[in-house]
C-alpha atoms as a PDB file:
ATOM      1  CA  UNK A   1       0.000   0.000   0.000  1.00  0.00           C
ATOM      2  CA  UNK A   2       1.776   3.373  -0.842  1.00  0.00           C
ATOM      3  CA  UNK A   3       1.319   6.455   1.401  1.00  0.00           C
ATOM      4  CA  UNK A   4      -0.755   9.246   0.310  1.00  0.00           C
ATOM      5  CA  UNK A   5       2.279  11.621  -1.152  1.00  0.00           C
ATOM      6  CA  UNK A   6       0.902  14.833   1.062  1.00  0.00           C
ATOM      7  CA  UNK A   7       1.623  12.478   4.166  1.00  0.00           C
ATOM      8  CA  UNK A   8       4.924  12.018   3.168  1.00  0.00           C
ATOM      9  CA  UNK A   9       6.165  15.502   3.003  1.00  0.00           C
ATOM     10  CA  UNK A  10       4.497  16.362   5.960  1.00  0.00           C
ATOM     11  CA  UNK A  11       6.668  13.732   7.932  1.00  0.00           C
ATOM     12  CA  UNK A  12       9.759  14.684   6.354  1.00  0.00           C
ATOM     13  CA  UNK A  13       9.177  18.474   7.742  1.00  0.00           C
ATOM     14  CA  UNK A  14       8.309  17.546  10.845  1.00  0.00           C
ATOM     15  CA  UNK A  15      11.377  15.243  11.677  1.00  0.00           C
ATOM     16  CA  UNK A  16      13.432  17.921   9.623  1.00  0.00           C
ATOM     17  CA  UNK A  17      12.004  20.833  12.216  1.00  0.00           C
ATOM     18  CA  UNK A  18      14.925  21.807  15.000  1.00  0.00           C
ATOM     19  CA  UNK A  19      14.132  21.219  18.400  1.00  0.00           C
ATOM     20  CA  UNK A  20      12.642  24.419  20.440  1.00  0.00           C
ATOM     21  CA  UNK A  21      15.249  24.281  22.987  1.00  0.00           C
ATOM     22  CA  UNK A  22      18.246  23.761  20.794  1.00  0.00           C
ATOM     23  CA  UNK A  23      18.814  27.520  20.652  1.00  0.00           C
ATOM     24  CA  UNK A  24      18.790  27.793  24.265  1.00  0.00           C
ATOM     25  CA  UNK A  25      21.404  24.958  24.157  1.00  0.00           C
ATOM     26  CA  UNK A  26      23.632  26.989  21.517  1.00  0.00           C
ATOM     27  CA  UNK A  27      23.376  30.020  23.613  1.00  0.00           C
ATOM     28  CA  UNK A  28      24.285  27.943  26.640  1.00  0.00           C
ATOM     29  CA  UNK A  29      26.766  26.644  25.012  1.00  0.00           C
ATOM     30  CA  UNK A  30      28.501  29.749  23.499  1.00  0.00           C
ATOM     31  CA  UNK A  31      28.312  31.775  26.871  1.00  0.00           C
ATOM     32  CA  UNK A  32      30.080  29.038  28.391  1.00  0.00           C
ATOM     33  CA  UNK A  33      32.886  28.900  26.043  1.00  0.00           C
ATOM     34  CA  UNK A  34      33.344  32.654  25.855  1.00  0.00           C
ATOM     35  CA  UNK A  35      33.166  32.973  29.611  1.00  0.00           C
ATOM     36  CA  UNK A  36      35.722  29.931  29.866  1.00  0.00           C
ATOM     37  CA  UNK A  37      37.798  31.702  27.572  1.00  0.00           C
ATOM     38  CA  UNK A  38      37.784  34.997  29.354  1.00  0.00           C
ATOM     39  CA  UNK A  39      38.331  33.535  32.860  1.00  0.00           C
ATOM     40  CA  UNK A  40      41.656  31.427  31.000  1.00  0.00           C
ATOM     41  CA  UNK A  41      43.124  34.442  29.773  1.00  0.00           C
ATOM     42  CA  UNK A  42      42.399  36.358  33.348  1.00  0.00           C
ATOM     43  CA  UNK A  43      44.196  33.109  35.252  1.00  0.00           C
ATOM     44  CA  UNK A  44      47.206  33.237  32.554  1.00  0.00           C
ATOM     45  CA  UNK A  45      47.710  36.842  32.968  1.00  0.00           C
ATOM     46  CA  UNK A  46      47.670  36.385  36.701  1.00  0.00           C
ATOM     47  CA  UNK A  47      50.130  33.738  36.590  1.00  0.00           C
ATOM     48  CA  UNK A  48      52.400  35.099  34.654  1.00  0.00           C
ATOM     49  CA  UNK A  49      52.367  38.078  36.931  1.00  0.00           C
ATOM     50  CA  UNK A  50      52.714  35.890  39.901  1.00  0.00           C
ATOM     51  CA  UNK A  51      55.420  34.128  38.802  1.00  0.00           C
ATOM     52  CA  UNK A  52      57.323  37.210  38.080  1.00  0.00           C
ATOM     53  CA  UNK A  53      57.166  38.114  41.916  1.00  0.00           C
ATOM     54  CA  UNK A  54      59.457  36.161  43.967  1.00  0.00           C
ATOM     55  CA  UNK A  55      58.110  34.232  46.996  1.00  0.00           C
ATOM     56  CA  UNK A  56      60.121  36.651  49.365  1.00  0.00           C
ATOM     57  CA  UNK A  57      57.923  40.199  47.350  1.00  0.00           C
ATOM     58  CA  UNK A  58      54.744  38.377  47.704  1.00  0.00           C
ATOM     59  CA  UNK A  59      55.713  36.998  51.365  1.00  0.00           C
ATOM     60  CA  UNK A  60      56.469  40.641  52.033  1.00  0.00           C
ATOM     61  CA  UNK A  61      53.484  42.207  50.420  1.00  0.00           C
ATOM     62  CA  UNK A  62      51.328  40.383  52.902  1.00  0.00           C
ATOM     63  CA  UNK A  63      53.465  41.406  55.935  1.00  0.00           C
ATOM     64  CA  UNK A  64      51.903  44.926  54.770  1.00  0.00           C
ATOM     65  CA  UNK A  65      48.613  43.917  53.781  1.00  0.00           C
ATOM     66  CA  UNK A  66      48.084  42.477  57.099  1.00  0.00           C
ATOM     67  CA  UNK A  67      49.439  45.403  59.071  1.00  0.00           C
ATOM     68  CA  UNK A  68      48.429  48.601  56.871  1.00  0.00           C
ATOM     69  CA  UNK A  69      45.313  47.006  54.788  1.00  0.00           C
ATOM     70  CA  UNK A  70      43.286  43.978  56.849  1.00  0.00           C
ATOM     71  CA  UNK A  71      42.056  46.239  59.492  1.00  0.00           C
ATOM     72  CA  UNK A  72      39.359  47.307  56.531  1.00  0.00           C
ATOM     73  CA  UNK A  73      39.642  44.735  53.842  1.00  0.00           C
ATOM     74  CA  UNK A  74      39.870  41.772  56.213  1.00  0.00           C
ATOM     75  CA  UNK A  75      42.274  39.500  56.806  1.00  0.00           C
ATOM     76  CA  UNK A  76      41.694  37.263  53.871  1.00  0.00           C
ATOM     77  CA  UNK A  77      41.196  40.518  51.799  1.00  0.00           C
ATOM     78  CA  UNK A  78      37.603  39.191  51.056  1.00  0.00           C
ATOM     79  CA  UNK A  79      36.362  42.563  52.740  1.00  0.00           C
ATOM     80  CA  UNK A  80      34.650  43.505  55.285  1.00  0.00           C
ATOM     81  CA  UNK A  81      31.620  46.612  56.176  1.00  0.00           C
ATOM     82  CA  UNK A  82      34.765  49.286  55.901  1.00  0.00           C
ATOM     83  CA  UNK A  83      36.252  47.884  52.694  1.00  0.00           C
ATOM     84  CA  UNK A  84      35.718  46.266  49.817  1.00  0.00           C
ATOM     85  CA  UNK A  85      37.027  42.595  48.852  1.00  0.00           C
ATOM     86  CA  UNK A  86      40.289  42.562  47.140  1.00  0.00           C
ATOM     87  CA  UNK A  87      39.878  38.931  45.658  1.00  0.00           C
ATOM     88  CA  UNK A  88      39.876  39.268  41.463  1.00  0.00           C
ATOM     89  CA  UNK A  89      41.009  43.271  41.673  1.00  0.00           C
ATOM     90  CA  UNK A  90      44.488  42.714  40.515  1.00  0.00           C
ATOM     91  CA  UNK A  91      48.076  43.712  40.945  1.00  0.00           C
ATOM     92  CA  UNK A  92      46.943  46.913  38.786  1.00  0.00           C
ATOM     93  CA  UNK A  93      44.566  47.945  41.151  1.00  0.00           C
ATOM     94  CA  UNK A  94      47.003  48.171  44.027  1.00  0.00           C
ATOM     95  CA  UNK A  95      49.773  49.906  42.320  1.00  0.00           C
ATOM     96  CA  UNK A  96      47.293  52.629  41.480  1.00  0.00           C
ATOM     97  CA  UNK A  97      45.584  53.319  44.621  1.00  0.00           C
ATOM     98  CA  UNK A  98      48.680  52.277  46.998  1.00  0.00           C
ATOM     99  CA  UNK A  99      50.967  54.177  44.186  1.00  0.00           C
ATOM    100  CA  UNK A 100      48.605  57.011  44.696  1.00  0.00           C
ATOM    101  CA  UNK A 101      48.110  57.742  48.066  1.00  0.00           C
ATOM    102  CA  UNK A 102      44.960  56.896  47.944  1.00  0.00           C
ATOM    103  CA  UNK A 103      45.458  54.272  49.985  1.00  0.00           C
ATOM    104  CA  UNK A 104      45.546  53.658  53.289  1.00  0.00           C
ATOM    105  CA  UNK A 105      42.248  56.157  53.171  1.00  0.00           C
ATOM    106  CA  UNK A 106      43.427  58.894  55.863  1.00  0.00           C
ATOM    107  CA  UNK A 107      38.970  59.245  56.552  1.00  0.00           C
ATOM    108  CA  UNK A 108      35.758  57.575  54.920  1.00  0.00           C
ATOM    109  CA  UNK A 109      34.280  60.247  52.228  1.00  0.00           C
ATOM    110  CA  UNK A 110      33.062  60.080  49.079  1.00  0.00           C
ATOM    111  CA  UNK A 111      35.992  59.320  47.501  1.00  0.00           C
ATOM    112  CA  UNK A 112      39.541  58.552  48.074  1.00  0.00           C
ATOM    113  CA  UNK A 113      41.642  61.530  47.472  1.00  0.00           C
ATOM    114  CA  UNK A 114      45.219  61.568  46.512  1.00  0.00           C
ATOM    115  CA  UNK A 115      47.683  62.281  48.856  1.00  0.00           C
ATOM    116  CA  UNK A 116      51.389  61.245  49.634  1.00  0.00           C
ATOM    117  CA  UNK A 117      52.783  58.084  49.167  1.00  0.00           C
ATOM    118  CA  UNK A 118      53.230  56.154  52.675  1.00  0.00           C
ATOM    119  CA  UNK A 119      55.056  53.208  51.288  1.00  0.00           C
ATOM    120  CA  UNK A 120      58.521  53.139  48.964  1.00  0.00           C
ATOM    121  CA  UNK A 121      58.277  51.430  45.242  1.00  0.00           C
ATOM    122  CA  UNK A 122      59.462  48.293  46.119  1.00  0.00           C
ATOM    123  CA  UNK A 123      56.657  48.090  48.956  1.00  0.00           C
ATOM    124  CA  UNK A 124      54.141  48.997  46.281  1.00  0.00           C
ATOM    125  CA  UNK A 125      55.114  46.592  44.140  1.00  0.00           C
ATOM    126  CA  UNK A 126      55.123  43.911  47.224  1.00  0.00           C
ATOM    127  CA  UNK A 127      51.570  44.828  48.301  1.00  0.00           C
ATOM    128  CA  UNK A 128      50.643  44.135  44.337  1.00  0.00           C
ATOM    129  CA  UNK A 129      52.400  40.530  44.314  1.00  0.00           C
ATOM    130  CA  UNK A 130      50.611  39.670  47.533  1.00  0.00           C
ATOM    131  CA  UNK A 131      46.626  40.342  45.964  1.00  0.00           C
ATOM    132  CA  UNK A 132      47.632  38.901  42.503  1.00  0.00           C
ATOM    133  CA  UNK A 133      47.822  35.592  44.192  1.00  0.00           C
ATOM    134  CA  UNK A 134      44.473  35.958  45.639  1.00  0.00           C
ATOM    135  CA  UNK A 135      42.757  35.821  42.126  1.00  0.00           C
ATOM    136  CA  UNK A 136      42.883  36.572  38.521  1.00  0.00           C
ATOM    137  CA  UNK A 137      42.820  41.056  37.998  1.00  0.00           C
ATOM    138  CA  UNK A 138      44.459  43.300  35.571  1.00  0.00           C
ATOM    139  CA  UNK A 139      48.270  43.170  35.627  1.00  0.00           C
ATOM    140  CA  UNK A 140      50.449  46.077  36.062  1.00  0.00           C
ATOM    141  CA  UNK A 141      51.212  47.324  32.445  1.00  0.00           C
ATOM    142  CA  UNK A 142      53.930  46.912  30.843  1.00  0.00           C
ATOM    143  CA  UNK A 143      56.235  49.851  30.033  1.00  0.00           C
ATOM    144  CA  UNK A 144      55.761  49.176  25.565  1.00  0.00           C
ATOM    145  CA  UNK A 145      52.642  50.523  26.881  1.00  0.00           C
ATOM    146  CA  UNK A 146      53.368  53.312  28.633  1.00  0.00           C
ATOM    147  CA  UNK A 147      55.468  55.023  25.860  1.00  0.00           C
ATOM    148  CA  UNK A 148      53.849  58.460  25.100  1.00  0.00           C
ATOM    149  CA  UNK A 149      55.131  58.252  21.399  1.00  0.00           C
ATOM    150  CA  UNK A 150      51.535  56.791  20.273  1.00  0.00           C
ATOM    151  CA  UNK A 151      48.916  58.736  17.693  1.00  0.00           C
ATOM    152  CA  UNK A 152      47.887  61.901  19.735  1.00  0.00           C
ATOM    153  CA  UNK A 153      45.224  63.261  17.088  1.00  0.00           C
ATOM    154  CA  UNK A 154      43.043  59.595  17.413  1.00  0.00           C
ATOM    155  CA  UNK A 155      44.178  59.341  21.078  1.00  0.00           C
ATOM    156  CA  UNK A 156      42.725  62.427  21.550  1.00  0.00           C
ATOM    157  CA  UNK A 157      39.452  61.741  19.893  1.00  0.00           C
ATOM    158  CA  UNK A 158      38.873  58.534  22.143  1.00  0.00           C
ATOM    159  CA  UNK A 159      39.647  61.057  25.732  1.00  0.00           C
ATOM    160  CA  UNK A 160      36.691  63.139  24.012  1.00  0.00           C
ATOM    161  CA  UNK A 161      34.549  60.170  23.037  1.00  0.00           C
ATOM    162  CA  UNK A 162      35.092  58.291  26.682  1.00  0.00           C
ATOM    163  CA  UNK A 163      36.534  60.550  29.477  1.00  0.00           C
ATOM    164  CA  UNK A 164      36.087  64.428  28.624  1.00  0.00           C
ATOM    165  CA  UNK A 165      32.417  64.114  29.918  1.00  0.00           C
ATOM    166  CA  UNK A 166      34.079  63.617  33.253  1.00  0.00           C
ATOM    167  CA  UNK A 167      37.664  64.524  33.235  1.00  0.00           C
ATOM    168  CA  UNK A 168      37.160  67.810  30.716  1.00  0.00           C
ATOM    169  CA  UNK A 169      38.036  68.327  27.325  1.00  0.00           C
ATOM    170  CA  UNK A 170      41.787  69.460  28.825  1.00  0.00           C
ATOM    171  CA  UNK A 171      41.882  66.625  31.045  1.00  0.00           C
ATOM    172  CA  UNK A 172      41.692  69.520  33.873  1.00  0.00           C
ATOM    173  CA  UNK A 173      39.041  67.518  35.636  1.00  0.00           C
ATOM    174  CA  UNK A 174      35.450  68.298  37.100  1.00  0.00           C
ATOM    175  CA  UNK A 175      32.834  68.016  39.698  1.00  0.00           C
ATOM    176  CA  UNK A 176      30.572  64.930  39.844  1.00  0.00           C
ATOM    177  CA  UNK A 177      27.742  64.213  42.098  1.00  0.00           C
ATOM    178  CA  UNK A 178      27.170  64.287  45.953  1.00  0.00           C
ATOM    179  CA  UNK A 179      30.584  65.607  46.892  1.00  0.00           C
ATOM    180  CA  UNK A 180      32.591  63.387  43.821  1.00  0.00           C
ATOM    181  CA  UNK A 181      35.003  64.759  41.326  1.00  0.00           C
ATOM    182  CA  UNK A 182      36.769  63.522  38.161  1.00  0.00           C
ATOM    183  CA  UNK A 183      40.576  64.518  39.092  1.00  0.00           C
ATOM    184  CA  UNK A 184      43.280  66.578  37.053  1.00  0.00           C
ATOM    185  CA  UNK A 185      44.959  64.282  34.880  1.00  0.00           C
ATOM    186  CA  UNK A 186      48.180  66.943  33.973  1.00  0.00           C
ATOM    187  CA  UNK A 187      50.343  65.415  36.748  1.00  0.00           C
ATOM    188  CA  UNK A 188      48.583  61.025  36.357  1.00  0.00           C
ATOM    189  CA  UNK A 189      52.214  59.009  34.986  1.00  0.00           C
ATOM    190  CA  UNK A 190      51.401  56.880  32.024  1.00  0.00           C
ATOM    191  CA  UNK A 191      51.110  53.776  34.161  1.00  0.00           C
ATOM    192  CA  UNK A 192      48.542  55.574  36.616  1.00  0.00           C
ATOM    193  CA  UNK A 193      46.873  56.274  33.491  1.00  0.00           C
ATOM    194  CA  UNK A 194      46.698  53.255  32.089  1.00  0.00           C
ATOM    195  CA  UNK A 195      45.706  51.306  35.342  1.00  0.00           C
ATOM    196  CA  UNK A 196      42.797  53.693  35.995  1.00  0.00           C
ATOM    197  CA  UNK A 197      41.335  52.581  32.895  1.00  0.00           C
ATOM    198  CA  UNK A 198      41.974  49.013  33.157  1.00  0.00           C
ATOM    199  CA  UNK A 199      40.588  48.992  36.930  1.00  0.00           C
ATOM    200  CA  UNK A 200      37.847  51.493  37.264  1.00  0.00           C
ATOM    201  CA  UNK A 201      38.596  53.296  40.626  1.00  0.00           C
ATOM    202  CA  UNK A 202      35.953  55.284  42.237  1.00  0.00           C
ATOM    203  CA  UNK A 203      33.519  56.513  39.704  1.00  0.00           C
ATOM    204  CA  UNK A 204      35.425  55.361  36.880  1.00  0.00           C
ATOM    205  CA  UNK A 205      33.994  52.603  34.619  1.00  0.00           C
ATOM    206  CA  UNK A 206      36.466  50.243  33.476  1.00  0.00           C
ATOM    207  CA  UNK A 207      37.829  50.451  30.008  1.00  0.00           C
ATOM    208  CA  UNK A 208      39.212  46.654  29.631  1.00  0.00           C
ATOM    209  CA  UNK A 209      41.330  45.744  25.984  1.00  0.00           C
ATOM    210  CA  UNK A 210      37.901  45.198  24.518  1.00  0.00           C
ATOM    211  CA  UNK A 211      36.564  48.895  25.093  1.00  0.00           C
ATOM    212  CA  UNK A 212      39.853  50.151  24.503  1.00  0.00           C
ATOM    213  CA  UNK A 213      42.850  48.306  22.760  1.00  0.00           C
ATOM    214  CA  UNK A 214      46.463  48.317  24.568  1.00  0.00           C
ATOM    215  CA  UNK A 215      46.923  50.745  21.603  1.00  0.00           C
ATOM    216  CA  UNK A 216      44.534  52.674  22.062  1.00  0.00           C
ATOM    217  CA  UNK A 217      44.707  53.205  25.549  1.00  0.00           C
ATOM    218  CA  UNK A 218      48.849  54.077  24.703  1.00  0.00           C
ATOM    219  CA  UNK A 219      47.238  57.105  22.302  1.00  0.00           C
ATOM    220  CA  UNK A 220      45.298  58.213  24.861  1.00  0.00           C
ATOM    221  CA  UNK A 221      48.632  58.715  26.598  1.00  0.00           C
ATOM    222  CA  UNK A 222      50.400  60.321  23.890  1.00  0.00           C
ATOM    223  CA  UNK A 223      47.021  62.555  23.939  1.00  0.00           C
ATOM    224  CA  UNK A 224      47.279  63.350  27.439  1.00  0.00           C
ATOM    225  CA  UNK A 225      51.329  64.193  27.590  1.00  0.00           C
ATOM    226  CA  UNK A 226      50.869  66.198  24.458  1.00  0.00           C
ATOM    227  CA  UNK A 227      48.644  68.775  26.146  1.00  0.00           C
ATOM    228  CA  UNK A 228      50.924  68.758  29.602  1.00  0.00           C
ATOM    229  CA  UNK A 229      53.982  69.755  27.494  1.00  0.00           C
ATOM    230  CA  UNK A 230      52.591  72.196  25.278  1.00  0.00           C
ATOM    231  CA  UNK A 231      50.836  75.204  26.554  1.00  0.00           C
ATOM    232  CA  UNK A 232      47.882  76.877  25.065  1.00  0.00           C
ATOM    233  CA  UNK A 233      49.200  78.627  22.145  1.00  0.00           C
ATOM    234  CA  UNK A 234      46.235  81.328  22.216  1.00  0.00           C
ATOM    235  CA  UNK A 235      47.921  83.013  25.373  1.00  0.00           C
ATOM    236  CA  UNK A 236      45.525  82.913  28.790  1.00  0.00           C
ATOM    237  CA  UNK A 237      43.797  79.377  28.437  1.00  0.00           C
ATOM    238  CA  UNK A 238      41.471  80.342  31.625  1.00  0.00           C
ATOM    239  CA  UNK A 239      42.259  77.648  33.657  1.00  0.00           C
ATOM    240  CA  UNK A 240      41.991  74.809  30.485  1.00  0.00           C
ATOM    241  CA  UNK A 241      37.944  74.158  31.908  1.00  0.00           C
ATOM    242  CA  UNK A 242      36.760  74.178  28.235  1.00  0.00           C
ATOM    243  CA  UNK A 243      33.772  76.360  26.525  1.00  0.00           C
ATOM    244  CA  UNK A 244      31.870  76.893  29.792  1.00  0.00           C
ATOM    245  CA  UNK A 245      34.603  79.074  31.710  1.00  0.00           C
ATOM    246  CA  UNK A 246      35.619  81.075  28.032  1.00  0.00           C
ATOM    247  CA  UNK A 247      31.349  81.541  27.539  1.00  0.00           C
ATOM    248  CA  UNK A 248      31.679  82.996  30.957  1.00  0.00           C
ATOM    249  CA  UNK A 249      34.568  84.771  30.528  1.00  0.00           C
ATOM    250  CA  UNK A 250      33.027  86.645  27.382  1.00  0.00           C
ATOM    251  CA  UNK A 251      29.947  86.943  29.050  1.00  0.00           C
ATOM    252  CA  UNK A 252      31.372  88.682  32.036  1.00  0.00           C
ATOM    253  CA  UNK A 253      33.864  90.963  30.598  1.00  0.00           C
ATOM    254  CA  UNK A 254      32.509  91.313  26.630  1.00  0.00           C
ATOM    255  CA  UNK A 255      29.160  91.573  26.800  1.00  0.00           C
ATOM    256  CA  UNK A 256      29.624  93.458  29.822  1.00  0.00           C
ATOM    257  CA  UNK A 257      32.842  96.362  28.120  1.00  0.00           C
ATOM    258  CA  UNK A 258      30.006  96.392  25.354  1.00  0.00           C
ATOM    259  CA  UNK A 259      27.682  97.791  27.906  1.00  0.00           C
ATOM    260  CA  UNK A 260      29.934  99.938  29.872  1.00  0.00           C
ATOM    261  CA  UNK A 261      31.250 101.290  26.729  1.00  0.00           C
ATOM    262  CA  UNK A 262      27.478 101.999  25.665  1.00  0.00           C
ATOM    263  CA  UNK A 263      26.543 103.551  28.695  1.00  0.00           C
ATOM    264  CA  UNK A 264      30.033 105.549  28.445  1.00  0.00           C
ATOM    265  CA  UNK A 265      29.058 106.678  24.984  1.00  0.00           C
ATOM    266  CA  UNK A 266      25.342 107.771  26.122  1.00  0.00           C
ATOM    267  CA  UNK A 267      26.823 110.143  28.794  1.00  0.00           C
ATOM    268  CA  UNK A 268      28.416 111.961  26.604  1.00  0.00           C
ATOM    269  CA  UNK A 269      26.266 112.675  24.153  1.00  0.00           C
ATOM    270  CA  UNK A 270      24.163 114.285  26.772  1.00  0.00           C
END
């Protein structure tokens, strides 16, 4: 007995038709291999810069940690109601607050201001070791990176596309909300540069190599070093606070010699 032919081709599309959870599966699937992926290069980095750091740095670093930094971040660093865990921030994230001053914080507020260094280079660098081995973070840059001899012109367009909004235009810095500011960037080194993007302190969002390539983030540099070492070449450049302070400035004393001048002119003429 042959089947009816519409029979048939009905079957073959309905064992042909995918399964209504195989795209969840592929989704599954793909979030776990990109997430694996991330969390492999994160470990590698960290091990690399772990293995750099002799046992006797990192034996040091936690010395410190334990007699400058637990009292807030706890003793295992995993943080406590005063501080935030250190596990996963990175050797980056130490050398820039530590390297800072930022760190020990001298008062709670609503940020962590920069202040003088308490501890030497080498103690810096020791504190670092010690929370790399904690868990994968951002290594401290290395110093290919940090070379201001990038593309200024498109490392300026990035500060303008992703920082001026904050920092200003001039990198001169600006007032955020509820008693936070973006700081001056004219006296930041390169590497503090470069690990405040990586890391994201205070209000900062973090700028990781997908947001911003090593490159890109070495332009940004060249950007920022350009405008340090070369002053305004229009003469007065009112504090470097962008078109607000020279609208006010023309405001103030333009509009207002205009008027004087007008009122001046009046006067005499009766």
């Amino acid at each position: 007995m042959r089947a009816h032919p519409h029979t048939t081709s009905r079957s073959r599309r309905k064992t042909g038709r995918r399964h209504p959870l195989a795209t969840l599966a592929l989704i599954a699937i793909g979030l776990g291999l990109t997430g694996g992926g991330y969390a492999a290069f994160n470990s590698s980095t960290a091990s690399a810069e772990t293995a750099t750091a002799s046992k006797q740095s990192v034996d040091e670093g936690k010395k410190l940690f334990m007699a400058n930094c637990a009292t807030c971040h706890g003793l295992n660093a995993s943080g406590t109601d005063n501080g935030p865990s250190l596990i996963g921030v990175g050797a980056a994230a130490v050398d820039f607050q530590v390297g800072t001053g930022r760190m020990p914080m001298a008062m709670q507020g609503p940020q962590a201001e920069e202040k003088p260094v308490q501890f030497t280079d080498d103690q810096v660098k020791s504190l670092a070791a010690y929370v790399a081995t904690l868990g994968p973070g951002p290594a401290i840059p290395d110093a290919s990176l940090l070379k201001p001899d990038g593309d200024a012109a498109k490392g300026g367009e990035l500060f303008r596309v992703n920082c001026a909004m904050c920092h200003n235009v001039a990198g001169a810095g600006g007032a955020l909300t509820e008693g936070k500011f973006a700081p001056d960037l004219h006296n930041v080194t390169p590497a503090h540069i470069y690990e405040a993007m990586v890391t994201g302190p205070q209000n900062m969002p973090v700028f990781n190599n997908l947001n911003i390539t090593p490159t890109d983030k070495r332009d940004i540099i060249t950007y920022l070093t350009y405008i340090r070492e070369n002053p305004s070449p229009g003469g007065f450049e009112l504090g470097g606070l962008g078109p607000v302070s020279e609208g006010l400035f023309l405001w103030i004393f333009g509009l207002g010699s205009i008027v004087a001048l007008t009122v001046w002119i009046t006067a005499k003429s009766n």
